[in-house]
C-alpha atoms as a PDB file:
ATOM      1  CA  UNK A   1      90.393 102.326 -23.152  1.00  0.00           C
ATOM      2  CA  UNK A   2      86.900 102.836 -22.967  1.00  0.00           C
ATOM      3  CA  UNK A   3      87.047 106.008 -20.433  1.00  0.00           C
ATOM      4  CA  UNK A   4      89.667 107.423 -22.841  1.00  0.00           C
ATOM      5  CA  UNK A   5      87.048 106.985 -25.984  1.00  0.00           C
ATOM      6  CA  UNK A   6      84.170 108.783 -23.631  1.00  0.00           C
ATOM      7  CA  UNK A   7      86.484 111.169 -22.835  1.00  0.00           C
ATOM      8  CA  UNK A   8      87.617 112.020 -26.561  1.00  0.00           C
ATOM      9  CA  UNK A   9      83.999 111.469 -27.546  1.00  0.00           C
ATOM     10  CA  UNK A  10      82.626 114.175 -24.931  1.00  0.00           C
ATOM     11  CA  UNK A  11      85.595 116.390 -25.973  1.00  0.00           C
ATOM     12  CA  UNK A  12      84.301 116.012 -29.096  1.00  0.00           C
ATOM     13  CA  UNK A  13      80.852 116.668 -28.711  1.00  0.00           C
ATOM     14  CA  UNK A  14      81.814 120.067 -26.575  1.00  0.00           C
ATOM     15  CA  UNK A  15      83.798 120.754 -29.858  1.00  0.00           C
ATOM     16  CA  UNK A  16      81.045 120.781 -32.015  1.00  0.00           C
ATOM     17  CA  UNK A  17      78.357 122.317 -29.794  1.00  0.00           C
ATOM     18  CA  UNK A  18      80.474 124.919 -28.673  1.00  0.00           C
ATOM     19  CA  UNK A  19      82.104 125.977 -31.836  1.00  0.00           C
ATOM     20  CA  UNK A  20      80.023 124.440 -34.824  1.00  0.00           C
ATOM     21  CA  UNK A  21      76.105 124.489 -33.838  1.00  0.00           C
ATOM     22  CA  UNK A  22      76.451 128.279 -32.877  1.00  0.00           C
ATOM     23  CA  UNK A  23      78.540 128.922 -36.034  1.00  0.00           C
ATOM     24  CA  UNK A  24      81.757 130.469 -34.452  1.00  0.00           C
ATOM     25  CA  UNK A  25      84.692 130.354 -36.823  1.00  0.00           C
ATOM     26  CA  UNK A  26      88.251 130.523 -36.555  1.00  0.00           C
ATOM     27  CA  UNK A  27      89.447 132.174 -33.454  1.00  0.00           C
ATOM     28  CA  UNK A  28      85.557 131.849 -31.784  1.00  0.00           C
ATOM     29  CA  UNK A  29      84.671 134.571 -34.579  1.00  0.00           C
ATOM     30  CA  UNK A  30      81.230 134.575 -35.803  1.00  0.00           C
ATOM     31  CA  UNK A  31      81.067 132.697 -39.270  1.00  0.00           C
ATOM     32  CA  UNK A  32      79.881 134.605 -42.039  1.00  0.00           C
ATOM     33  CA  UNK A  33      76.793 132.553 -42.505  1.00  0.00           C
ATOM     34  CA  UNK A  34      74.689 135.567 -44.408  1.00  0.00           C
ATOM     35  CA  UNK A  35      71.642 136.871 -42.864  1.00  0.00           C
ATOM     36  CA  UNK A  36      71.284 133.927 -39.792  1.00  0.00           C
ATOM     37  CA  UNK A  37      68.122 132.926 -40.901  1.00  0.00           C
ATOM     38  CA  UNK A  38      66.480 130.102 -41.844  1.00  0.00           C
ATOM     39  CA  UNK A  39      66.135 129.221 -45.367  1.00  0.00           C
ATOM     40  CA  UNK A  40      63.932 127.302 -47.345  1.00  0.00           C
ATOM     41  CA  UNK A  41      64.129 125.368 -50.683  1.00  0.00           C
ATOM     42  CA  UNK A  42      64.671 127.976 -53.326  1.00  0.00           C
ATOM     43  CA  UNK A  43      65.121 130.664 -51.032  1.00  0.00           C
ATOM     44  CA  UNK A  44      69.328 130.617 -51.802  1.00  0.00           C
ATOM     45  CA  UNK A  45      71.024 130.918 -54.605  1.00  0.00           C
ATOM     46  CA  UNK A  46      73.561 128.064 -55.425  1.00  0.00           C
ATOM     47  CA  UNK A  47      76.614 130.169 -54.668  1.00  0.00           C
ATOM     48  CA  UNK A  48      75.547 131.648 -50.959  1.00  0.00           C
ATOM     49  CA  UNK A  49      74.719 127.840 -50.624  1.00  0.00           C
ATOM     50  CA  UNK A  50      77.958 126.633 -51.717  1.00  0.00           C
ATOM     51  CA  UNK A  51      79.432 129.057 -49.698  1.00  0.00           C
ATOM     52  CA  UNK A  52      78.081 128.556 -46.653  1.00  0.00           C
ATOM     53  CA  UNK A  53      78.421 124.446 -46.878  1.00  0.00           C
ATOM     54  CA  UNK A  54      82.243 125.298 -47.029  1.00  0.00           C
ATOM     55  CA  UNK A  55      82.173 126.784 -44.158  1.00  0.00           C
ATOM     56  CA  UNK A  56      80.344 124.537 -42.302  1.00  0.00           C
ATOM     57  CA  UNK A  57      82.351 122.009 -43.559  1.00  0.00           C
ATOM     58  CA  UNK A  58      85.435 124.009 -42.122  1.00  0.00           C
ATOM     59  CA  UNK A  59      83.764 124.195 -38.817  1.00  0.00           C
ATOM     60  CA  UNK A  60      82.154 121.454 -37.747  1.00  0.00           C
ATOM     61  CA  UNK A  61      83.435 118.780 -40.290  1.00  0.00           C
ATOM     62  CA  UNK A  62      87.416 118.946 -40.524  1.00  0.00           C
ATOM     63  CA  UNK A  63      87.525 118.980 -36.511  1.00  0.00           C
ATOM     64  CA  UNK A  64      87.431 114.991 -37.156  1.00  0.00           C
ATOM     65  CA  UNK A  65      86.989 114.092 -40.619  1.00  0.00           C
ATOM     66  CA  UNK A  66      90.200 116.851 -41.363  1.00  0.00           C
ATOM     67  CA  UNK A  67      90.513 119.470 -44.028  1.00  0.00           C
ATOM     68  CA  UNK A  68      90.944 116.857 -46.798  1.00  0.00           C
ATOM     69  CA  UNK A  69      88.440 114.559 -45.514  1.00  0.00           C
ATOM     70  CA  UNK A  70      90.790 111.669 -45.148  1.00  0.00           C
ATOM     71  CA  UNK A  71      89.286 110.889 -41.644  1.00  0.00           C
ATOM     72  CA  UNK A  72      92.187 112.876 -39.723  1.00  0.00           C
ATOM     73  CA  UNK A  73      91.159 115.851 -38.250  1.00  0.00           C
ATOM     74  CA  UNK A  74      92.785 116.781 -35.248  1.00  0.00           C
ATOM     75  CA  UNK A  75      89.759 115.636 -33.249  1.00  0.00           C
ATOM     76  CA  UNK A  76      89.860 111.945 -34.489  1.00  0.00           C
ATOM     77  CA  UNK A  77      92.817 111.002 -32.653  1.00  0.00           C
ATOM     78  CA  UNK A  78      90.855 109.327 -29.687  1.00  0.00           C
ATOM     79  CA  UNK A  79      87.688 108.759 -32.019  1.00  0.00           C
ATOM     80  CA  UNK A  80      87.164 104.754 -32.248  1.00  0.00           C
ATOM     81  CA  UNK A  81      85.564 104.048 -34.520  1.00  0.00           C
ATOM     82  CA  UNK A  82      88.001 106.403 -36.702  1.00  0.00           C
ATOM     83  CA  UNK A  83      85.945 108.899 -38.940  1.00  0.00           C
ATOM     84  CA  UNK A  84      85.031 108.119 -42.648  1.00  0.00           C
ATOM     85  CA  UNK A  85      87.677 109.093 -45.065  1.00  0.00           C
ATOM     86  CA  UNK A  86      85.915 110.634 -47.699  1.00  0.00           C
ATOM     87  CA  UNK A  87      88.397 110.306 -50.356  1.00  0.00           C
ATOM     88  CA  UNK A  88      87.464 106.538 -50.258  1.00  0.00           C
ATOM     89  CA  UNK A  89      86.589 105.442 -53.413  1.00  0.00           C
ATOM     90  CA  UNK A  90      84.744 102.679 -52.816  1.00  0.00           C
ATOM     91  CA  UNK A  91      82.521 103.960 -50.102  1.00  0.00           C
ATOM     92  CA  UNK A  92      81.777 107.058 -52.342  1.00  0.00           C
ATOM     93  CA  UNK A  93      80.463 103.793 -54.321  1.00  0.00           C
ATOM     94  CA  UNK A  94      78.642 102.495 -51.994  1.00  0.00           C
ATOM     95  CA  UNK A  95      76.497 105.217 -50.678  1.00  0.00           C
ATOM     96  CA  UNK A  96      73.694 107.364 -52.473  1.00  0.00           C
ATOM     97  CA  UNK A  97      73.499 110.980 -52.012  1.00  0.00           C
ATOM     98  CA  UNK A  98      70.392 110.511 -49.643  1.00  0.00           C
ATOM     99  CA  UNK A  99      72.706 108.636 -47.200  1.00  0.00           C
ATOM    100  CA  UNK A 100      74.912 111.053 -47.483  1.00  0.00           C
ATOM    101  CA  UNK A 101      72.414 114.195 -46.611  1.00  0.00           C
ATOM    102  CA  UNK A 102      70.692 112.114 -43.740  1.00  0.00           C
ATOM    103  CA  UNK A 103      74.073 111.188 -42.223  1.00  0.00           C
ATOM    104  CA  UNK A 104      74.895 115.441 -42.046  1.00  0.00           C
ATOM    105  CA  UNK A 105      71.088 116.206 -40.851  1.00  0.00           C
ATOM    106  CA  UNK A 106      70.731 113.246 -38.130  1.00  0.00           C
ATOM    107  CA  UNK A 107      74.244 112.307 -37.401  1.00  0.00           C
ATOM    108  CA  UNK A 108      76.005 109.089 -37.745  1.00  0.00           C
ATOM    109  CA  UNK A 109      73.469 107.044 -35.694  1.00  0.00           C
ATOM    110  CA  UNK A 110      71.113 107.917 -38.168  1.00  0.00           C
ATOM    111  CA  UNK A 111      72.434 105.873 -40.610  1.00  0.00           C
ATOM    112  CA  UNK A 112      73.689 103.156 -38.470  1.00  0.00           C
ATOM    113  CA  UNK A 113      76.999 104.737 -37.720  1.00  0.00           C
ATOM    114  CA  UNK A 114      79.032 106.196 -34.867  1.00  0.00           C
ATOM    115  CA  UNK A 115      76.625 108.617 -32.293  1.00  0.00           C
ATOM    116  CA  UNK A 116      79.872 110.452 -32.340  1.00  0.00           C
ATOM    117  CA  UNK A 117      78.797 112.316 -35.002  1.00  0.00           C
ATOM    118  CA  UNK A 118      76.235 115.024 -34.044  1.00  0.00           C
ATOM    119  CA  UNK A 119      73.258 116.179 -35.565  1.00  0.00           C
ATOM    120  CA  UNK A 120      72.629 119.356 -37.678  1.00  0.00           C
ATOM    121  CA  UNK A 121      69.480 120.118 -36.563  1.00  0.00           C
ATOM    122  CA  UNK A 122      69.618 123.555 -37.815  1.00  0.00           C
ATOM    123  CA  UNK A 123      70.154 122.567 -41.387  1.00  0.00           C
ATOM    124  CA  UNK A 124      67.214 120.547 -41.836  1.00  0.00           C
ATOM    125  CA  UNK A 125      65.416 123.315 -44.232  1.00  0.00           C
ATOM    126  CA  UNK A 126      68.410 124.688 -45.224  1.00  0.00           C
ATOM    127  CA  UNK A 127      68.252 122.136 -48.608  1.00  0.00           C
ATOM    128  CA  UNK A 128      70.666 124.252 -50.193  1.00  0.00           C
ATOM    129  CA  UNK A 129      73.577 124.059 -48.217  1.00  0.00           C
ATOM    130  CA  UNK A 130      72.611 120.721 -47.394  1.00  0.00           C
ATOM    131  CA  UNK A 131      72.542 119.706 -50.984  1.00  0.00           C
ATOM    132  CA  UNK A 132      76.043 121.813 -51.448  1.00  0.00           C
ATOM    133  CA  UNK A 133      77.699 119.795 -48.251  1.00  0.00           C
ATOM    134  CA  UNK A 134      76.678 116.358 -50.213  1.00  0.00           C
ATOM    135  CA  UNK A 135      78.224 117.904 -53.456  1.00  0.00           C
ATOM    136  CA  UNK A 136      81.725 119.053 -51.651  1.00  0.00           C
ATOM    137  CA  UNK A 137      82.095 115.514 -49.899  1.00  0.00           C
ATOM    138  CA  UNK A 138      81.068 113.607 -53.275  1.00  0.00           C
ATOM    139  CA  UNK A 139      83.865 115.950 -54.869  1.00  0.00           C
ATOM    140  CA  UNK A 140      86.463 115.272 -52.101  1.00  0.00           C
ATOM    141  CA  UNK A 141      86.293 111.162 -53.666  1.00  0.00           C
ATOM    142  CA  UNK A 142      87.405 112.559 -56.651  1.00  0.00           C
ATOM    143  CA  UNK A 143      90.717 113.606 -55.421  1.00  0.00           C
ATOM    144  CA  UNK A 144      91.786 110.096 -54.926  1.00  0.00           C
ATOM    145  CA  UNK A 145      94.314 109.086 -52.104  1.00  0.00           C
END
């Protein structure tokens, strides 16, 4: 069992550093991520922000946590622990939005969680889109189960 959860986990992890940390889309497409550079707080306005955490979110989130965020992306099958089900409403309770925002910078570990969730180094002054990621998985808790 445990070579089978390495083996999903490093499947995984070639998932999301393949595809998600050099922003290829559907198809290994380019995402439309604007101009590719870095910005800084202020530098984006809220809807290039809120665009680009969606598709983020499409890329590198829904692998495992799934389109709805119910924790059932096509990636989670071999994932133990499972990923968080957004939709939860009593871990939407339980967390503040800095929890949130340092668990999609630094990765699960970073807030005590799985290591199975990577990193996002390349968001970290991008406090826009990280801001707008927070807002869209705060927003998926209000669709219930």
């Amino acid at each position: 069992m445990k070579t089978r959860n390495c083996l999903a986990a490093g499947a995984l992890w070639f998932c999301v550093v393949a595809l998600g940390a050099t922003g290829c889309g559907k198809g290994g497409q380019p995402a439309a991520s604007g101009s590719g550079t870095t910005q800084t707080k202020g530098a984006m306005s809220p809807e290039q922000a809120k665009k680009e955490a969606a598709e983020i979110f499409a890329n590198r989130c829904t692998p495992c946590h799934g389109p709805s965020g119910a924790g059932d992306g096509p990636a989670s099958a071999g994932l133990t622990p499972k990923p968080r089900d957004f939709r939860d409403p009593e871990w939407q309770k339980s967390v503040d939005d800095a929890h949130i925002e340092k668990a999609i910078q630094y990765g699960g570990a970073a807030v005590g969680k799985s290591a199975a969730m990577p990193a996002n180094p390349d968001l970290n002054e991008k406090t826009e889109v990280v801001a707008s990621l927070r807002a869209l998985i705060r927003g998926l808790g209000n669709a219930g189960k």
